[in-house]
Protein backbone atom coordinates (compact mmCIF):
# COMPACT_ATOMS: atom_id res chain seq x y z
CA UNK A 1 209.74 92.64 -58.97
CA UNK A 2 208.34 89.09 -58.82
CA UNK A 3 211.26 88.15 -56.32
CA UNK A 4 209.90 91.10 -54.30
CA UNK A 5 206.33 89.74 -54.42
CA UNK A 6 206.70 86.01 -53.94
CA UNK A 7 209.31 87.22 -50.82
CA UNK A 8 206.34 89.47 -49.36
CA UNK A 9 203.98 86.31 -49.78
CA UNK A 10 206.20 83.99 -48.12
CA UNK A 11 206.57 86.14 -44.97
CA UNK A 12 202.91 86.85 -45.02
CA UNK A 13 201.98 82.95 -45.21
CA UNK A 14 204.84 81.74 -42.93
CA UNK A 15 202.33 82.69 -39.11
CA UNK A 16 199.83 81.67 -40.80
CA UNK A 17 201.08 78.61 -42.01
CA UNK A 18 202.48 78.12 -38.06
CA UNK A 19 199.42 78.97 -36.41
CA UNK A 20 197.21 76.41 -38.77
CA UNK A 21 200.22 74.09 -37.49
CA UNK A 22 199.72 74.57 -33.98
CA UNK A 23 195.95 74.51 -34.10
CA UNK A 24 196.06 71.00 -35.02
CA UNK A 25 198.68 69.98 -32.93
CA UNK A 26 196.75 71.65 -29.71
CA UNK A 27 193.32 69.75 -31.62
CA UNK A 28 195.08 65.99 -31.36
CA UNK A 29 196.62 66.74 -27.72
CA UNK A 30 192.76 67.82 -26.96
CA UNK A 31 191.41 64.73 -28.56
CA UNK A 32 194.37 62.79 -26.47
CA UNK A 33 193.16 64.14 -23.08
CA UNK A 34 189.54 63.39 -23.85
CA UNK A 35 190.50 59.66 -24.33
CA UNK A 36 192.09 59.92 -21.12
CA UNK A 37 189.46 61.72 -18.77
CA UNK A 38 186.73 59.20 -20.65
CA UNK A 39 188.79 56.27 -19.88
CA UNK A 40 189.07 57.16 -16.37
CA UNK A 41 185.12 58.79 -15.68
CA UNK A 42 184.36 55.69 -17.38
CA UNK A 43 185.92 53.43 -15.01
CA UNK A 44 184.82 55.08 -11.98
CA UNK A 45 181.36 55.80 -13.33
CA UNK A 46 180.25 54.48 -15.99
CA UNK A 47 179.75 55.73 -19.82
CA UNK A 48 176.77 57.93 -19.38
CA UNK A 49 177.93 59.64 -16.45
CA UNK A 50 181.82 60.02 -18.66
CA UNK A 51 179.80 61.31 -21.61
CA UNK A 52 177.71 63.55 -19.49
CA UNK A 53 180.66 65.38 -17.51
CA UNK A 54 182.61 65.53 -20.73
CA UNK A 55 179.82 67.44 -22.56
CA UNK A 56 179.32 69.61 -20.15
CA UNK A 57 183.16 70.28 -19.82
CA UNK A 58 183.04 70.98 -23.54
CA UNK A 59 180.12 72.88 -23.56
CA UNK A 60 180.79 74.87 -20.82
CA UNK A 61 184.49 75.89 -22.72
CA UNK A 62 182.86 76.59 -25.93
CA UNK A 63 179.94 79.03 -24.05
CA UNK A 64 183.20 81.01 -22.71
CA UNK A 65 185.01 80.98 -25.79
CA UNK A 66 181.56 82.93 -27.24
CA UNK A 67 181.21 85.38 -24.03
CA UNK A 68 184.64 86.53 -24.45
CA UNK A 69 185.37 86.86 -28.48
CA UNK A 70 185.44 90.33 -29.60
CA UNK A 71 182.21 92.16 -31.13
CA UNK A 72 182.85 92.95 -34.62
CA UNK A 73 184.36 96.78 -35.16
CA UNK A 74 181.38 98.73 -36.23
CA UNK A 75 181.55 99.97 -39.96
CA UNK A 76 183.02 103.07 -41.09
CA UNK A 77 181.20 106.14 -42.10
CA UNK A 78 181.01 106.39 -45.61
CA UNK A 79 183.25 109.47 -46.73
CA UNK A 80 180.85 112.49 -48.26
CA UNK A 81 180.45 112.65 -52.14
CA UNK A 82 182.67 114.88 -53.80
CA UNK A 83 178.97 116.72 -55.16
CA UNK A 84 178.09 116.71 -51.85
CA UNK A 85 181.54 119.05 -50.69
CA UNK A 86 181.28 120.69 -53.68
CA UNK A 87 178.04 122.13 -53.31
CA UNK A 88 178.79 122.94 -49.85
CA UNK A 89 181.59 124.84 -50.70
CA UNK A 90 179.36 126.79 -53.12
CA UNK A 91 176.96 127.51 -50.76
CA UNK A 92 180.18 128.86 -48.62
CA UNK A 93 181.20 130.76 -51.05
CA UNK A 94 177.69 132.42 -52.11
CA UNK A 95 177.15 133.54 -48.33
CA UNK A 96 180.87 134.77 -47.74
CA UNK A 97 180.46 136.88 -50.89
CA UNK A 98 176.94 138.17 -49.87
CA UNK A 99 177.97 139.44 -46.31
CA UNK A 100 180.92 141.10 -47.77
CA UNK A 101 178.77 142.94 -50.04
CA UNK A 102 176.47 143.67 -47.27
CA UNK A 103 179.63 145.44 -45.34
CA UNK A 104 180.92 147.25 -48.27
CA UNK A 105 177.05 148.88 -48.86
């Protein structure tokens, strides 16, 4: 049984474990082209205008990333209480057995 659990782990953790992987890999490429479009704004136009265009570039990717994430599911309705069927089916029952009396009278 532990074999069992520690295999069910293990192929649970392994896309995690990839996709923690390639979001750092994608994070130092990222860092790698920002070096790169700095070094060149900053050559044609100077540091301000570099830091500027770069913010904006940024900020304009991370304002998308927000428009188009998912809204949270909305919750579930809680189930009824077991009183709360129970007495329903009592009250069922009550009026079922009242019109039958009223058709046998």
């Amino acid at each position: 049984m532990g074999k069992a659990i520690t295999d069910a782990v293990g192929h649970a953790a392994r896309p995690i474990l990839m996709a923690l992987i390639a979001g750092f890999l994608l994070m130092v490429g990222a860092g790698f082209v920002t070096v790169a479009a700095w070094i060149g704004l900053a050559d044609v136009y100077g540091p301000a205008i570099a830091a500027l265009v770069l913010g904006c570039v940024y900020g304009g990717l991370g304002l998308l990333v927000l428009a188009f994430r998912k809204p949270p599911p909305p919750p579930p309705e809680p189930a009824p209480k077991v009183a709360d069927r129970m007495a329903d089916a009592f009250l069922q029952g009550i009026s079922a057995g009242a019109a039958t009396k009223r058709r046998l009278s």
